[in-house]
C-alpha atoms as a PDB file:
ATOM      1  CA  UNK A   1       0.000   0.000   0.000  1.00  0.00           C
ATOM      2  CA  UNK A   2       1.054   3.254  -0.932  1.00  0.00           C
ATOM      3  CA  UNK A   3       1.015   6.486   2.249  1.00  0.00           C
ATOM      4  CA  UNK A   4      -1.782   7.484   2.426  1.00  0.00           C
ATOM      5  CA  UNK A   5      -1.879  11.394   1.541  1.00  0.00           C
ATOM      6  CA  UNK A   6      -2.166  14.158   4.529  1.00  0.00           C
ATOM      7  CA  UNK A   7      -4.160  17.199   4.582  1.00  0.00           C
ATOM      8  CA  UNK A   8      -4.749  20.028   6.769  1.00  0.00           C
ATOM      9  CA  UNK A   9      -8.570  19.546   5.879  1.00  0.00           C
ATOM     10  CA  UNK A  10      -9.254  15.899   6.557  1.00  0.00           C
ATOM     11  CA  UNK A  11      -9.661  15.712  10.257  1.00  0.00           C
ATOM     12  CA  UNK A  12     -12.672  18.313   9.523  1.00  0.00           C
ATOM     13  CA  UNK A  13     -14.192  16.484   6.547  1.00  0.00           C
ATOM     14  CA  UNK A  14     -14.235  13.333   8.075  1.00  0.00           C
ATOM     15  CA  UNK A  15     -15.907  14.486  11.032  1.00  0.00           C
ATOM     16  CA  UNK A  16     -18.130  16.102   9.184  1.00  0.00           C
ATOM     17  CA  UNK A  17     -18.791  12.753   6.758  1.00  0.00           C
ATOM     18  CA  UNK A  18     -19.244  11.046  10.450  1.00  0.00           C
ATOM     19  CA  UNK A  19     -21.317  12.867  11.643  1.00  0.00           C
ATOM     20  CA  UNK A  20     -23.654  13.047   8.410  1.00  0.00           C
ATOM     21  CA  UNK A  21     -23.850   9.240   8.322  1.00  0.00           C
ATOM     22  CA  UNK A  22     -24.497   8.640  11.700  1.00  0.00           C
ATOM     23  CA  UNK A  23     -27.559  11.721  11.875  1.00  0.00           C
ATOM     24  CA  UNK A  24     -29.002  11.019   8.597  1.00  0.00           C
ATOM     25  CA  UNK A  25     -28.236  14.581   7.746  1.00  0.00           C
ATOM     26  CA  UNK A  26     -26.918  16.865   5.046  1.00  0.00           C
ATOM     27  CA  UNK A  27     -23.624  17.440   4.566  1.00  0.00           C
ATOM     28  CA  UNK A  28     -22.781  21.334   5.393  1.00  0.00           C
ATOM     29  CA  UNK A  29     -20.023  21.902   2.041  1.00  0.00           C
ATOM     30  CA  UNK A  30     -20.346  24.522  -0.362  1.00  0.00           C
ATOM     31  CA  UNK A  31     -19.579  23.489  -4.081  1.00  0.00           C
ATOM     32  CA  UNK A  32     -15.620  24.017  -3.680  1.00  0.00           C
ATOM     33  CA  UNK A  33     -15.338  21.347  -0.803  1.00  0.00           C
ATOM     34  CA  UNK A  34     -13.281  19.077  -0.780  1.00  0.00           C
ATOM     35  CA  UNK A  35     -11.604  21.006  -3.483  1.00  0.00           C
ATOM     36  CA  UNK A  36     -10.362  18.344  -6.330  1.00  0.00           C
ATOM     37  CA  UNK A  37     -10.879  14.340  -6.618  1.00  0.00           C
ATOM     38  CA  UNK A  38      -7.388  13.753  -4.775  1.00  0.00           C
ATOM     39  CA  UNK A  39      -8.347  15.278  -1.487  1.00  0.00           C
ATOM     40  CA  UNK A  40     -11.404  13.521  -1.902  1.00  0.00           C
ATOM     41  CA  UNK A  41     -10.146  10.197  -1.825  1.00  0.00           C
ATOM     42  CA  UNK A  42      -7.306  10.838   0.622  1.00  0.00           C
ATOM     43  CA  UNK A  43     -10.401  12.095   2.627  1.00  0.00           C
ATOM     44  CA  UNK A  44     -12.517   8.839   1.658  1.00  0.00           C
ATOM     45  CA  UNK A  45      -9.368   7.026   2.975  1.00  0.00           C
ATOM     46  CA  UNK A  46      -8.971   8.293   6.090  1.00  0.00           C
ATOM     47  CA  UNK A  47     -12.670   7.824   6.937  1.00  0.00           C
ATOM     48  CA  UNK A  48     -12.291   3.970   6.051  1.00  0.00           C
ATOM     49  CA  UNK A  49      -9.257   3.974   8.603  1.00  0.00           C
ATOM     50  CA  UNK A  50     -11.316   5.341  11.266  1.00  0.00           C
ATOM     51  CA  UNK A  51     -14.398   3.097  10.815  1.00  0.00           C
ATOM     52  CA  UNK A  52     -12.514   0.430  10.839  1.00  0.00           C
ATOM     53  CA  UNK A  53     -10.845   1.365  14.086  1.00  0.00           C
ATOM     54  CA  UNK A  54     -14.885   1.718  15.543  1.00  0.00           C
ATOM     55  CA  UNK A  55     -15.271  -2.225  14.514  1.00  0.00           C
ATOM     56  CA  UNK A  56     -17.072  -2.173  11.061  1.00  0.00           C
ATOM     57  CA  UNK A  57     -14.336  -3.829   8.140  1.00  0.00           C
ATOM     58  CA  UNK A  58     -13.997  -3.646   4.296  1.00  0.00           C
ATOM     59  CA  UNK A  59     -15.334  -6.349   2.311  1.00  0.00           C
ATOM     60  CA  UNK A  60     -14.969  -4.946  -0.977  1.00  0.00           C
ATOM     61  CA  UNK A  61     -15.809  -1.919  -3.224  1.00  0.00           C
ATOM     62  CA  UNK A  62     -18.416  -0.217  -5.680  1.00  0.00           C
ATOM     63  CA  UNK A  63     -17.534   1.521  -8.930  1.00  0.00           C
ATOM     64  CA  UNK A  64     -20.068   4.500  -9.541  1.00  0.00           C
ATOM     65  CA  UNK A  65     -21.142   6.039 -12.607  1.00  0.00           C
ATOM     66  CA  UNK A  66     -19.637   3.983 -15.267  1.00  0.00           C
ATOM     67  CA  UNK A  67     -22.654   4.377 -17.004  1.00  0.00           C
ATOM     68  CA  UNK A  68     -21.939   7.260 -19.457  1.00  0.00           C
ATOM     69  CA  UNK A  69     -25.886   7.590 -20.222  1.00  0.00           C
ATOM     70  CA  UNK A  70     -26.609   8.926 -16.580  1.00  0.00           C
ATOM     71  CA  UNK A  71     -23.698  11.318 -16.898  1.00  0.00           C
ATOM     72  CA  UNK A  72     -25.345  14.179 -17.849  1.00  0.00           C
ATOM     73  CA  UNK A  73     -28.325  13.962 -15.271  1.00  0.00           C
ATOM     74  CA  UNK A  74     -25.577  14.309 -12.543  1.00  0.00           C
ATOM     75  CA  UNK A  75     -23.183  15.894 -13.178  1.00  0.00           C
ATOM     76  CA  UNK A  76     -20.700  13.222 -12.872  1.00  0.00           C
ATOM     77  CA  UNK A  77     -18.644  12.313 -16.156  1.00  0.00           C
ATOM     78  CA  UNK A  78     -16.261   9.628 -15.276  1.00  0.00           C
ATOM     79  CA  UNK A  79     -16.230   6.329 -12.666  1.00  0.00           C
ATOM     80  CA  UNK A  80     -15.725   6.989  -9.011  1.00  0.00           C
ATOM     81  CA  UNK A  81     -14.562   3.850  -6.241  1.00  0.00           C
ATOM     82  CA  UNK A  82     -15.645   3.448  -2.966  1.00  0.00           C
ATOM     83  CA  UNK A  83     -15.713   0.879   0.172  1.00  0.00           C
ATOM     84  CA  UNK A  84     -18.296  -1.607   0.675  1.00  0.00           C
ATOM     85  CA  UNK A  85     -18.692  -2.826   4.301  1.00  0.00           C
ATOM     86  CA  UNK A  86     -19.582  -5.608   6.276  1.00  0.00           C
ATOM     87  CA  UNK A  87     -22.876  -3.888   7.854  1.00  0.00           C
ATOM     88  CA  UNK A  88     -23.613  -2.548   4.303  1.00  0.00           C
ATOM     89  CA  UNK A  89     -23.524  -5.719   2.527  1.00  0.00           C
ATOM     90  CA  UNK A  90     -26.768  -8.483   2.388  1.00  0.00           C
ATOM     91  CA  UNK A  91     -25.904 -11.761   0.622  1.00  0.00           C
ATOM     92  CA  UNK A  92     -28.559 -14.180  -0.215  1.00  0.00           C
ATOM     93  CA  UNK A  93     -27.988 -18.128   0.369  1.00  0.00           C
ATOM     94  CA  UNK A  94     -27.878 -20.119  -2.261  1.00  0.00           C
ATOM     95  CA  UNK A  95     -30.882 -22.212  -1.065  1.00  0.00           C
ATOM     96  CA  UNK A  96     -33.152 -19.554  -0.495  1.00  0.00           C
ATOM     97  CA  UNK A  97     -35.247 -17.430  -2.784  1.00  0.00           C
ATOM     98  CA  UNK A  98     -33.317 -14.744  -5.189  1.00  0.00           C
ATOM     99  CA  UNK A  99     -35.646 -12.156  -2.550  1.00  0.00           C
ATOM    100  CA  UNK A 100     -33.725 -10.059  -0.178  1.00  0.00           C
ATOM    101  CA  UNK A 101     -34.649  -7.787   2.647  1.00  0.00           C
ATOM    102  CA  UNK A 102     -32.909  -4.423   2.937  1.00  0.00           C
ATOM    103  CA  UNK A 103     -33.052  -1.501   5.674  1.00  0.00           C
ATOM    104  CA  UNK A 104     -33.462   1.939   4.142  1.00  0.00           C
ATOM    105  CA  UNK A 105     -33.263   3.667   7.233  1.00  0.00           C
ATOM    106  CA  UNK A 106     -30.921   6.215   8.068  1.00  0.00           C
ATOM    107  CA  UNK A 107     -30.159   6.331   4.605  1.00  0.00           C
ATOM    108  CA  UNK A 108     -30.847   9.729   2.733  1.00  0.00           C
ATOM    109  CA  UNK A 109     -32.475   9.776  -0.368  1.00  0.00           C
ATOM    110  CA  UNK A 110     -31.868   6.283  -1.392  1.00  0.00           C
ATOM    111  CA  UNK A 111     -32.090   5.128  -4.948  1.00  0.00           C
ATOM    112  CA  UNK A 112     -31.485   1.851  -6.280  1.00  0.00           C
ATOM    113  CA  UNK A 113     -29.731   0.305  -8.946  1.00  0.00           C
ATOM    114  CA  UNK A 114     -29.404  -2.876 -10.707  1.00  0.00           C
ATOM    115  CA  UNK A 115     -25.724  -4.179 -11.134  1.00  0.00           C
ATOM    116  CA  UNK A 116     -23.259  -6.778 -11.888  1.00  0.00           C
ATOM    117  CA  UNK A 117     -21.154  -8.031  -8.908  1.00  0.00           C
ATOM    118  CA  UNK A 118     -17.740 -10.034  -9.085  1.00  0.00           C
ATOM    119  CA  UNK A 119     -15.528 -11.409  -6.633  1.00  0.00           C
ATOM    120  CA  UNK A 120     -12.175 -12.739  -6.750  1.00  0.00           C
ATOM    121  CA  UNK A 121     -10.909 -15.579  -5.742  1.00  0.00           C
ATOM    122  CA  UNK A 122      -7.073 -13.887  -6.060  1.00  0.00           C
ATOM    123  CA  UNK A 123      -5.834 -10.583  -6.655  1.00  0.00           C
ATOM    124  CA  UNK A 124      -5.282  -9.821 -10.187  1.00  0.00           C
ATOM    125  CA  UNK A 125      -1.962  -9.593 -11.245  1.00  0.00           C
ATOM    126  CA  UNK A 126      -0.060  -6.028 -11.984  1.00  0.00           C
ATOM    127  CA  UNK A 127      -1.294  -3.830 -15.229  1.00  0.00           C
ATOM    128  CA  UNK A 128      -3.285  -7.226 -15.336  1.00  0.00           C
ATOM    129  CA  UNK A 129      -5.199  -7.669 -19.102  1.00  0.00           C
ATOM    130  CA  UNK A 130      -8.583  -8.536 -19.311  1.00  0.00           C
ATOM    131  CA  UNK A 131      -8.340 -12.502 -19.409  1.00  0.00           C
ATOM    132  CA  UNK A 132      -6.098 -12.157 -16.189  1.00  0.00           C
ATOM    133  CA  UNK A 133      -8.501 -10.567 -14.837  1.00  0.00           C
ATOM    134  CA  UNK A 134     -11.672 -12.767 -16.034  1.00  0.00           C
ATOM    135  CA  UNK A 135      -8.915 -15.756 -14.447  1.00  0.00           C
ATOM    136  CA  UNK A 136      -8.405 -14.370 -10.882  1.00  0.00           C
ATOM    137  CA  UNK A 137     -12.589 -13.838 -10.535  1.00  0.00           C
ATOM    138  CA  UNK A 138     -14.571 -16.734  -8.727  1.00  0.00           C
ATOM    139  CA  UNK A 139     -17.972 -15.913  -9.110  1.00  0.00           C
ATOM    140  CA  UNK A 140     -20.401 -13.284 -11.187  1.00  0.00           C
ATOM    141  CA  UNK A 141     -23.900 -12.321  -9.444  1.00  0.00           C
ATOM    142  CA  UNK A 142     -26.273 -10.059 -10.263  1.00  0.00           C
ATOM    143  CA  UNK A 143     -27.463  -7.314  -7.189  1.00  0.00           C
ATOM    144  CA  UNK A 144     -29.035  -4.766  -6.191  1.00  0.00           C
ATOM    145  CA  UNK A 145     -26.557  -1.090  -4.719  1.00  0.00           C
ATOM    146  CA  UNK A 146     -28.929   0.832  -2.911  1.00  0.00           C
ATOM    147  CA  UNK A 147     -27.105   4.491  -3.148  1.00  0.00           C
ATOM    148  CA  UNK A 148     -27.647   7.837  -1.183  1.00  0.00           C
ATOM    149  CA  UNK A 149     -26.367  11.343  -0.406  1.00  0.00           C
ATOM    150  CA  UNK A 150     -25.855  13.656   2.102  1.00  0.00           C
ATOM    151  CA  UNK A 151     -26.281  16.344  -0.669  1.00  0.00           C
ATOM    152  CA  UNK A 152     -29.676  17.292  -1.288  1.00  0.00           C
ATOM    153  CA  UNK A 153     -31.795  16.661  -3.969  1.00  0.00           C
ATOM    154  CA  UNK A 154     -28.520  14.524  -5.607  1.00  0.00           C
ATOM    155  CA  UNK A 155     -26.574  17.611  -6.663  1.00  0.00           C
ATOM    156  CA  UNK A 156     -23.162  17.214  -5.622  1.00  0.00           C
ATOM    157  CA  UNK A 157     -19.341  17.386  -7.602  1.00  0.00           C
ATOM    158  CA  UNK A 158     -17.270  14.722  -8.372  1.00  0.00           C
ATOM    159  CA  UNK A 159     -14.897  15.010  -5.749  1.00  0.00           C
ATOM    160  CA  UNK A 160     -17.915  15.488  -3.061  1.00  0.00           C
ATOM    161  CA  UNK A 161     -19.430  12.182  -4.419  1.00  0.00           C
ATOM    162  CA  UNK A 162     -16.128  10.516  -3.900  1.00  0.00           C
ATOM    163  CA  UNK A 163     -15.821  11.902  -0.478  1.00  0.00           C
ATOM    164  CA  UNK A 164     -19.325  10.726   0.482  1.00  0.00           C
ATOM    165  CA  UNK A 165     -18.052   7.023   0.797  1.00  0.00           C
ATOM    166  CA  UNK A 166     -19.019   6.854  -3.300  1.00  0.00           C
ATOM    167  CA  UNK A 167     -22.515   7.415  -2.820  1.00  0.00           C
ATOM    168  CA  UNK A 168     -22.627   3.847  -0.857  1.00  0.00           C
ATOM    169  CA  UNK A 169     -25.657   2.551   0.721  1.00  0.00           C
ATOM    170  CA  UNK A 170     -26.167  -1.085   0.905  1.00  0.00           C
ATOM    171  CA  UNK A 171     -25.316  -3.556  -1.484  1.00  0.00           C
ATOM    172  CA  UNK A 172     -27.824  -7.052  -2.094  1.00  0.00           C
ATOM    173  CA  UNK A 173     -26.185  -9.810  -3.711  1.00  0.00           C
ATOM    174  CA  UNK A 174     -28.153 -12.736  -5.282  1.00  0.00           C
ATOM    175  CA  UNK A 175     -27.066 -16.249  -5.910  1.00  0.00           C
ATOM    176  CA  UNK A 176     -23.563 -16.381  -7.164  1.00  0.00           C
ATOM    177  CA  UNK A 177     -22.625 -18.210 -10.418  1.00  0.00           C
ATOM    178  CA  UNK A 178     -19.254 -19.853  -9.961  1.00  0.00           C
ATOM    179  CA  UNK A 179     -16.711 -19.664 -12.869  1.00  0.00           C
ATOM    180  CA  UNK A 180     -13.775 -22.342 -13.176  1.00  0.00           C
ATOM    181  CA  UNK A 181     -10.579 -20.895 -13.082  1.00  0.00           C
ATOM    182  CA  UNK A 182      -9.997 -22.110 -16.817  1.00  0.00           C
ATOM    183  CA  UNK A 183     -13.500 -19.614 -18.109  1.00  0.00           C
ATOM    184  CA  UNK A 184     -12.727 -18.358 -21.679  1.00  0.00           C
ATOM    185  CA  UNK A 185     -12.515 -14.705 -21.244  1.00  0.00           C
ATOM    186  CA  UNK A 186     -14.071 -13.402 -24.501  1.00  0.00           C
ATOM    187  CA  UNK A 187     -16.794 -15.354 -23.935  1.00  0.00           C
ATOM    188  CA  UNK A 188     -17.844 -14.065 -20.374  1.00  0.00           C
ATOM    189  CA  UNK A 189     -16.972 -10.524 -21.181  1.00  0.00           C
ATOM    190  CA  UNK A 190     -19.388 -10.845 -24.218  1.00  0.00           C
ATOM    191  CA  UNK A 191     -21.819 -12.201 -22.327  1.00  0.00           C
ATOM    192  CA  UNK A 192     -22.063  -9.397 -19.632  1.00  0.00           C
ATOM    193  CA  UNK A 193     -21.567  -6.988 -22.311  1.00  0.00           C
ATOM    194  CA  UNK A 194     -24.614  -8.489 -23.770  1.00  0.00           C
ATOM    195  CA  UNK A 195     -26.830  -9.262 -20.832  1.00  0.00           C
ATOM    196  CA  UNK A 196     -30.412  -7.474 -20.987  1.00  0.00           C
ATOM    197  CA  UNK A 197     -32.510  -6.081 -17.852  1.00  0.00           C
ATOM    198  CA  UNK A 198     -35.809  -4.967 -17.061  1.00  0.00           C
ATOM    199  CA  UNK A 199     -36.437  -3.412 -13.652  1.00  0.00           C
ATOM    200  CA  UNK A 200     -39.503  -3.008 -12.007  1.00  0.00           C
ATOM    201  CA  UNK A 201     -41.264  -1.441  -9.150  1.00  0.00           C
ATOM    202  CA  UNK A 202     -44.027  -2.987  -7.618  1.00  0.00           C
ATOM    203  CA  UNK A 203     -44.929  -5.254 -11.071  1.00  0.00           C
ATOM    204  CA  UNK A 204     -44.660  -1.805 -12.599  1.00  0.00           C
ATOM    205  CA  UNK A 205     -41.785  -1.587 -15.574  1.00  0.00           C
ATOM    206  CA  UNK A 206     -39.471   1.563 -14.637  1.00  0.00           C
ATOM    207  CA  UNK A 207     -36.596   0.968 -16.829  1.00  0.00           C
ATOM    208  CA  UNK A 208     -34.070  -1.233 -18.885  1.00  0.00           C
ATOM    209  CA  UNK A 209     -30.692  -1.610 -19.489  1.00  0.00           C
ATOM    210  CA  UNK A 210     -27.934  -3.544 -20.916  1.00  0.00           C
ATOM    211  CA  UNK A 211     -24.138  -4.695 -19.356  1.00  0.00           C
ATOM    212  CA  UNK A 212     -22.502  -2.453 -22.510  1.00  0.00           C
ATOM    213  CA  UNK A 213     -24.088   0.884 -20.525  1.00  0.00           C
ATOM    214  CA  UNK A 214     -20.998   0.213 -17.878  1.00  0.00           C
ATOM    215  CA  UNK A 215     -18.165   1.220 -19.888  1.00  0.00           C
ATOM    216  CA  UNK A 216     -18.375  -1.604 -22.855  1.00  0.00           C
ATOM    217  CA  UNK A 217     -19.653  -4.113 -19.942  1.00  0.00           C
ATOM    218  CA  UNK A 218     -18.830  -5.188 -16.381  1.00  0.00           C
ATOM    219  CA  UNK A 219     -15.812  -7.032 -17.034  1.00  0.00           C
ATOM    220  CA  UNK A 220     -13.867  -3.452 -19.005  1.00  0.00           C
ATOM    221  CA  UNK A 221     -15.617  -1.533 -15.451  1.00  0.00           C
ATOM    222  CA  UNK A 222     -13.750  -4.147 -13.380  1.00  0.00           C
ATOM    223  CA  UNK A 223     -10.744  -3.236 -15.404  1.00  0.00           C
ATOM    224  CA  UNK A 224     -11.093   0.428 -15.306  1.00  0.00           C
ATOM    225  CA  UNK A 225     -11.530   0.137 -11.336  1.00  0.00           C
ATOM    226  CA  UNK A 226      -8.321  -2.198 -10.705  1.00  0.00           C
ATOM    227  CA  UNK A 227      -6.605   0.177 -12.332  1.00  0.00           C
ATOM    228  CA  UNK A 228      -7.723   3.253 -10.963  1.00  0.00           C
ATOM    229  CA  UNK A 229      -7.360   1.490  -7.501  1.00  0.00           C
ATOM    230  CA  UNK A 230      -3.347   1.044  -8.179  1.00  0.00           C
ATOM    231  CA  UNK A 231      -3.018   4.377  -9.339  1.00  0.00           C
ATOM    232  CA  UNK A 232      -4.844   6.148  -6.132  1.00  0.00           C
ATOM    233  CA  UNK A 233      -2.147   7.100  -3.257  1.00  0.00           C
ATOM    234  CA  UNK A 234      -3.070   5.366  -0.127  1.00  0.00           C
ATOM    235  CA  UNK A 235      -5.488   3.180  -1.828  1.00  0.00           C
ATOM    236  CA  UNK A 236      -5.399  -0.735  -0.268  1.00  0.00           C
ATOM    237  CA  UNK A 237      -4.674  -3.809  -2.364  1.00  0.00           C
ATOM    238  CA  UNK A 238      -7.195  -6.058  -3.460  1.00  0.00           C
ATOM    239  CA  UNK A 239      -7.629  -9.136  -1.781  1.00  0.00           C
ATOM    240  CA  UNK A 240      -8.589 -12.780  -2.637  1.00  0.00           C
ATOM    241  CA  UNK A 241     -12.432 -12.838  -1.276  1.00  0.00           C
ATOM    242  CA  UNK A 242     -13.118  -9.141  -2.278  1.00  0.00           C
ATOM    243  CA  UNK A 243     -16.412  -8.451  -3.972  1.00  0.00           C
ATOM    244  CA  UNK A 244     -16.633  -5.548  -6.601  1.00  0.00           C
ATOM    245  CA  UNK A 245     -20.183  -4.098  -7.796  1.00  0.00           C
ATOM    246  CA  UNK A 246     -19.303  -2.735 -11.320  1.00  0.00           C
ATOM    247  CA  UNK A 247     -22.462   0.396 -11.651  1.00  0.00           C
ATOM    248  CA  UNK A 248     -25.700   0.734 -12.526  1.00  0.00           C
ATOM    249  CA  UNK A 249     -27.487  -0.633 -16.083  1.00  0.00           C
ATOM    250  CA  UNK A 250     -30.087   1.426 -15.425  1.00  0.00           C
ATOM    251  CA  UNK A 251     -30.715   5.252 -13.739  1.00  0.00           C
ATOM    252  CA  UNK A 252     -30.706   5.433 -10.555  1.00  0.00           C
ATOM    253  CA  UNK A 253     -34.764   4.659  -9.180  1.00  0.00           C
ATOM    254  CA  UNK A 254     -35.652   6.555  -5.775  1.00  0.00           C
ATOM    255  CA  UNK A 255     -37.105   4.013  -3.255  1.00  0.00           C
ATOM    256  CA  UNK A 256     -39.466   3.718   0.154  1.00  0.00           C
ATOM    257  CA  UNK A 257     -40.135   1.083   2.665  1.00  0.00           C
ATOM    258  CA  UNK A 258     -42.951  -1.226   1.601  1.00  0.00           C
ATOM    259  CA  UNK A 259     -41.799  -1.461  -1.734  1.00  0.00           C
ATOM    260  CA  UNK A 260     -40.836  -4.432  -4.042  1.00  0.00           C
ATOM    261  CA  UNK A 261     -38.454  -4.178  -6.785  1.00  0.00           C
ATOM    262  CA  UNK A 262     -38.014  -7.215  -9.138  1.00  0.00           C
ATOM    263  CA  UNK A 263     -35.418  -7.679 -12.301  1.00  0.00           C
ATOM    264  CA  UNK A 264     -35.613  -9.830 -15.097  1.00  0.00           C
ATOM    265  CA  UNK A 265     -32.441 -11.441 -16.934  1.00  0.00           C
ATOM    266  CA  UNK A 266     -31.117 -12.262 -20.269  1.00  0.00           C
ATOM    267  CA  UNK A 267     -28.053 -13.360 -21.058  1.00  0.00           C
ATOM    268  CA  UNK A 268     -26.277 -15.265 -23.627  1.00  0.00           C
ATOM    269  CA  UNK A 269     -23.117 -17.221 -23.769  1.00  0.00           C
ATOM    270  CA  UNK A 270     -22.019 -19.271 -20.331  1.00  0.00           C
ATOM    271  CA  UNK A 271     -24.400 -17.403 -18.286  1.00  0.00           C
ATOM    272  CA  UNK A 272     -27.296 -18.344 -20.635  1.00  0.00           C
ATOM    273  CA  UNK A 273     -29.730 -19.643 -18.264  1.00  0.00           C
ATOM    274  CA  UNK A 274     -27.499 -19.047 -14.933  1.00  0.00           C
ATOM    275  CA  UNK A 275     -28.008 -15.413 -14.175  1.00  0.00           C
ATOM    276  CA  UNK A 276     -31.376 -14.703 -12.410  1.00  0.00           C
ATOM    277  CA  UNK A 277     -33.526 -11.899 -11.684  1.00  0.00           C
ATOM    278  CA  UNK A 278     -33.423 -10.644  -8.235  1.00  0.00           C
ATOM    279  CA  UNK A 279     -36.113  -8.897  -5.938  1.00  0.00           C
ATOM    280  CA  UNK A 280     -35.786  -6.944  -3.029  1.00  0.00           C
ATOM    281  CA  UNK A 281     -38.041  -5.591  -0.414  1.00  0.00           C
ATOM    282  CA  UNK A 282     -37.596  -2.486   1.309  1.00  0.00           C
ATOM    283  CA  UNK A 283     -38.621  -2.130   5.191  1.00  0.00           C
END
């Protein structure tokens, strides 16, 4: 791991990001804080530290807005990283239903979005190319990343998305699909590129998508984020056993308690047939 950067400002940001999470309440920034993407991380960095210290622990990471056709509605025009935690993540058995249960509350403004999620069974080598990296992941999943902001009415700056933990909520992940070590990588990658979505609200169709919205597919947004995670100055290795959710196919949906969301799946290739649509309650 590289040092992570110092900053007269961070002490003040992160208790400020601690104390928005923990209230449920805007953050207090004008439009200038923190004031570029590099303090914003650094800051993003230091917060993981110190919630880590108070008991909570990484279990992976989400990559925001590769989806270049939501760019525009926010403001946002390139991929951001952030932490996924242990109390933030909801996995779904294997022998149960593809239905999960997720807490909204204390969240502010959530919004969900459907997603593909990896995770590794090694870390991916160095400047790793794609078929390294389709070797070193164990499983692919579809789930659900239920986002938020302390920035009202979602109008924020990169760098102030980055520092809000990413925009990180809760992440649902339904039943895994295993991959063997020897998968061929052009075929998975055009699979996910490939794969088609329908989301719904309450039996009510909201919106579709496809895996090419995420930069080309999931596998090139896993790319883009392993790399971006190597190049970030204090930023932790990956691990074998971390999970990566690669952005939304769709907008962003706003969402209450009492609803249901459901997804149905195509896909082609070695995930025809394997992938399944997920639902989700919200309590």
């Amino acid at each position: 791991m590289n040092n992570t950067p110092s900053h007269p400002d961070i002490p003040a940001l992160v208790a400020d990001l601690a104390r928005a999470r923990l209230e449920a309440r805007p953050l207090p920034w004008p439009a200038t804080v923190p004031a570029d993407v590099p303090l914003a991380y650094a800051t993003a960095l230091a917060v993981r530290a110190a919630r880590s210290e108070q008991g909570d622990a990484p279990v992976g990471y989400k990559v925001g807005f590769t989806n270049r056709t939501i760019w525009p509605r926010y403001g946002v025009y390139g991929p951001i990283w952030g932490t996924v935690w242990r109390s933030s993540l909801v996995q779904i058995d294997a022998a149960a239903p593809n239905e999960g249960v997720i807490s909204i509350k204390g969240l502010c403004e959530p919004r969900i979005e459907p997603e593909v999620v990896f995770g590794l069974r090694e870390a991916p080598p160095p400047d790793c190319t794609a078929a390294q990296l389709v070797a070193a992941i164990a499983w692919v999943a579809h789930g659900y990343e239920i986002v938020h902001t302390h920035f009202p009415g979602w109008k924020f700056s990169a760098a102030q998305a980055v520092a809000d933990g990413g925009l990180h909520g809760r992440l649902l992940v339904g039943h895994t699909v295993a991959l063997p070590a020897a998968t061929e990588p052009e075929a998975l990658i055009d699979a996910l590129a490939g794969l088609r979505l329908k989301l719904y609200a309450d039996g009510v169709l909201k919106d579709q998508g496809v895996g090419a919205n995420v930069l080309d597919g999931p596998v090139q947004a896993l790319l883009h984020f392993v790399r971006e995670l190597r190049a970030t100055p204090g930023a932790p290795a990956l691990r074998a056993g971390d999970l990566i959710t690669t952005g939304t196919l769709t907008d962003a949906w706003p969402v209450q308690a009492g609803q249901r969301w459901h997804t149905e799946i195509a896909a082609d290739g070695p995930l025809a047939g394997a992938l399944k649509g997920l639902a989700v309650r919200f309590e």
